[in-house]
PDB file of N, CA and C in Angstrom:
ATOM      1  N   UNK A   1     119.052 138.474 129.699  1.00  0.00           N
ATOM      2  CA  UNK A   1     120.181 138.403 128.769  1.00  0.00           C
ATOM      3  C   UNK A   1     119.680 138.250 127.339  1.00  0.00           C
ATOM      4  N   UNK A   2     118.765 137.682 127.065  1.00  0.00           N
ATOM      5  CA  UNK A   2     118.462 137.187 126.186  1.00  0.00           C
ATOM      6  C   UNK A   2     118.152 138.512 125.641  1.00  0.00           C
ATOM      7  N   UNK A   3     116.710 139.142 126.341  1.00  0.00           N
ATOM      8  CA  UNK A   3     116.599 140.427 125.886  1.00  0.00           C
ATOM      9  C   UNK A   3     117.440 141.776 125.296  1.00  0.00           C
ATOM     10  N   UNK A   4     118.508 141.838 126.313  1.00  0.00           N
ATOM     11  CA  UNK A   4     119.536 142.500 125.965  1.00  0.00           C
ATOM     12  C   UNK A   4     120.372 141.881 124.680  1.00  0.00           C
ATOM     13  N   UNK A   5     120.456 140.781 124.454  1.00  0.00           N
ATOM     14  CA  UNK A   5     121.345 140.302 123.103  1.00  0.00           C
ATOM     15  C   UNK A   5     120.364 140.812 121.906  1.00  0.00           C
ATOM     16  N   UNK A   6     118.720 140.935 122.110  1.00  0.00           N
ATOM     17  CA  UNK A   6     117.903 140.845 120.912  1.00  0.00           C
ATOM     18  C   UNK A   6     117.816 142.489 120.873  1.00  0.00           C
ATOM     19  N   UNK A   7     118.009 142.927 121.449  1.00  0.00           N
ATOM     20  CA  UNK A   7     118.223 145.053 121.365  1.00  0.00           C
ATOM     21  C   UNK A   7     119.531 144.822 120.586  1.00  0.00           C
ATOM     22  N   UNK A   8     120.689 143.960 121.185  1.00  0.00           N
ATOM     23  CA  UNK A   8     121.621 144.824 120.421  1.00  0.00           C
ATOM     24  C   UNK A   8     121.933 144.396 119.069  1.00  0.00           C
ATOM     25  N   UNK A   9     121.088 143.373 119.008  1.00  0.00           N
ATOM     26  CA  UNK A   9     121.104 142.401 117.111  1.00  0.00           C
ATOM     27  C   UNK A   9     120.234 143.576 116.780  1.00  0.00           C
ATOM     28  N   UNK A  10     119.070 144.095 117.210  1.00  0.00           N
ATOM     29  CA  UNK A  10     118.431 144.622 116.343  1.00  0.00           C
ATOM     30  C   UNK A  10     118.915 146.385 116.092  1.00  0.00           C
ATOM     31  N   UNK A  11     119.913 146.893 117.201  1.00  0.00           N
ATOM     32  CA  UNK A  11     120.443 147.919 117.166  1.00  0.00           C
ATOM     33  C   UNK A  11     121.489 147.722 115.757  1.00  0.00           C
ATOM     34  N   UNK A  12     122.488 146.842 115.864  1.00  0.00           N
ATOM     35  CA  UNK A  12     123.110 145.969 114.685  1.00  0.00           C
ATOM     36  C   UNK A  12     122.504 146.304 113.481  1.00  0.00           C
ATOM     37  N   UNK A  13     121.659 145.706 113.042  1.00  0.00           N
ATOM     38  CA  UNK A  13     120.687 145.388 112.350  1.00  0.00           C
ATOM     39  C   UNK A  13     120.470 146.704 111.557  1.00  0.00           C
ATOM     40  N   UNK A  14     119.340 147.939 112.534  1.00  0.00           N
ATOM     41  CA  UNK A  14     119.526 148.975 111.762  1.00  0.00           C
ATOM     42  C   UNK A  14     120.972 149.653 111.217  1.00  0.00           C
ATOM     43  N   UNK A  15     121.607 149.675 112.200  1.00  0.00           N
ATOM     44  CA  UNK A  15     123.340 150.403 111.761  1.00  0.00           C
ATOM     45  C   UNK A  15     123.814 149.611 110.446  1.00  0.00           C
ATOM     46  N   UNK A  16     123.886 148.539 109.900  1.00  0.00           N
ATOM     47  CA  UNK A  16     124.269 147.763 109.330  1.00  0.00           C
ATOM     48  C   UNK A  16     123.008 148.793 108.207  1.00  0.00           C
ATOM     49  N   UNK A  17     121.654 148.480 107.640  1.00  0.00           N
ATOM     50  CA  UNK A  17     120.878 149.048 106.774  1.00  0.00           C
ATOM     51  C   UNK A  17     121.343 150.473 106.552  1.00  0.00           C
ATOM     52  N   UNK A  18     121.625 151.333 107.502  1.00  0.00           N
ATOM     53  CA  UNK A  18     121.966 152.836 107.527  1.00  0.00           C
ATOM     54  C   UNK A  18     122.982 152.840 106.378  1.00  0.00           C
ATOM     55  N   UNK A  19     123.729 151.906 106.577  1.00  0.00           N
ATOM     56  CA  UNK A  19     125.302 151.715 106.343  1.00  0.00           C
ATOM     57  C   UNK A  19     125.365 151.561 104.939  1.00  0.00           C
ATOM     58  N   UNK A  20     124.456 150.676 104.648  1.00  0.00           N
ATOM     59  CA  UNK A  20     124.179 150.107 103.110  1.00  0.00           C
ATOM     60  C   UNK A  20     123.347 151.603 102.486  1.00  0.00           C
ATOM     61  N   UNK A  21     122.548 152.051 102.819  1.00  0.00           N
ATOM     62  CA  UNK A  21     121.817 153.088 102.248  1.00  0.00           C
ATOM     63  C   UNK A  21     122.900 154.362 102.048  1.00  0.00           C
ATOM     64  N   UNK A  22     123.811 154.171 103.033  1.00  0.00           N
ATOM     65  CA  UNK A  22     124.733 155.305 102.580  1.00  0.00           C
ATOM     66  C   UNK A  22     125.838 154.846 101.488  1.00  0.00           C
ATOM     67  N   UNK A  23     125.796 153.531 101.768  1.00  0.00           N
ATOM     68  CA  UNK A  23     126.723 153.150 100.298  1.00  0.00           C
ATOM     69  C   UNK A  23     126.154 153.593  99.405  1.00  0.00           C
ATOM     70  N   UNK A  24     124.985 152.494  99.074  1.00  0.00           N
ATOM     71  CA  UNK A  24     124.462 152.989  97.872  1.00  0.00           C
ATOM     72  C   UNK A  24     123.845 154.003  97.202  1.00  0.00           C
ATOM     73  N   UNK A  25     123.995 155.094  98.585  1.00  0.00           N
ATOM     74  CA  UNK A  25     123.330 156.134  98.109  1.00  0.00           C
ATOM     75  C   UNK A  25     121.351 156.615  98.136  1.00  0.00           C
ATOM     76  N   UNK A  26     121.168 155.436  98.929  1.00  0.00           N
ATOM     77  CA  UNK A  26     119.264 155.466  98.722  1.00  0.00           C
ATOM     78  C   UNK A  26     119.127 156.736 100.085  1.00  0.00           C
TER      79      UNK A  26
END
């Protein structure tokens, strides 16, 4: 479980950066 919670924080994680880079445009 544990494992599976730390994939999907870090799946999170990138989507969330993607997200910002497309805001801002980088």
């Amino acid at each position: 479980m544990i494992i599976y919670t730390t994939e999907v924080q870090t799946i999170n994680s990138f989507y969330i950066l993607e997200s910002l880079k497309e805001v801002y445009g980088l």
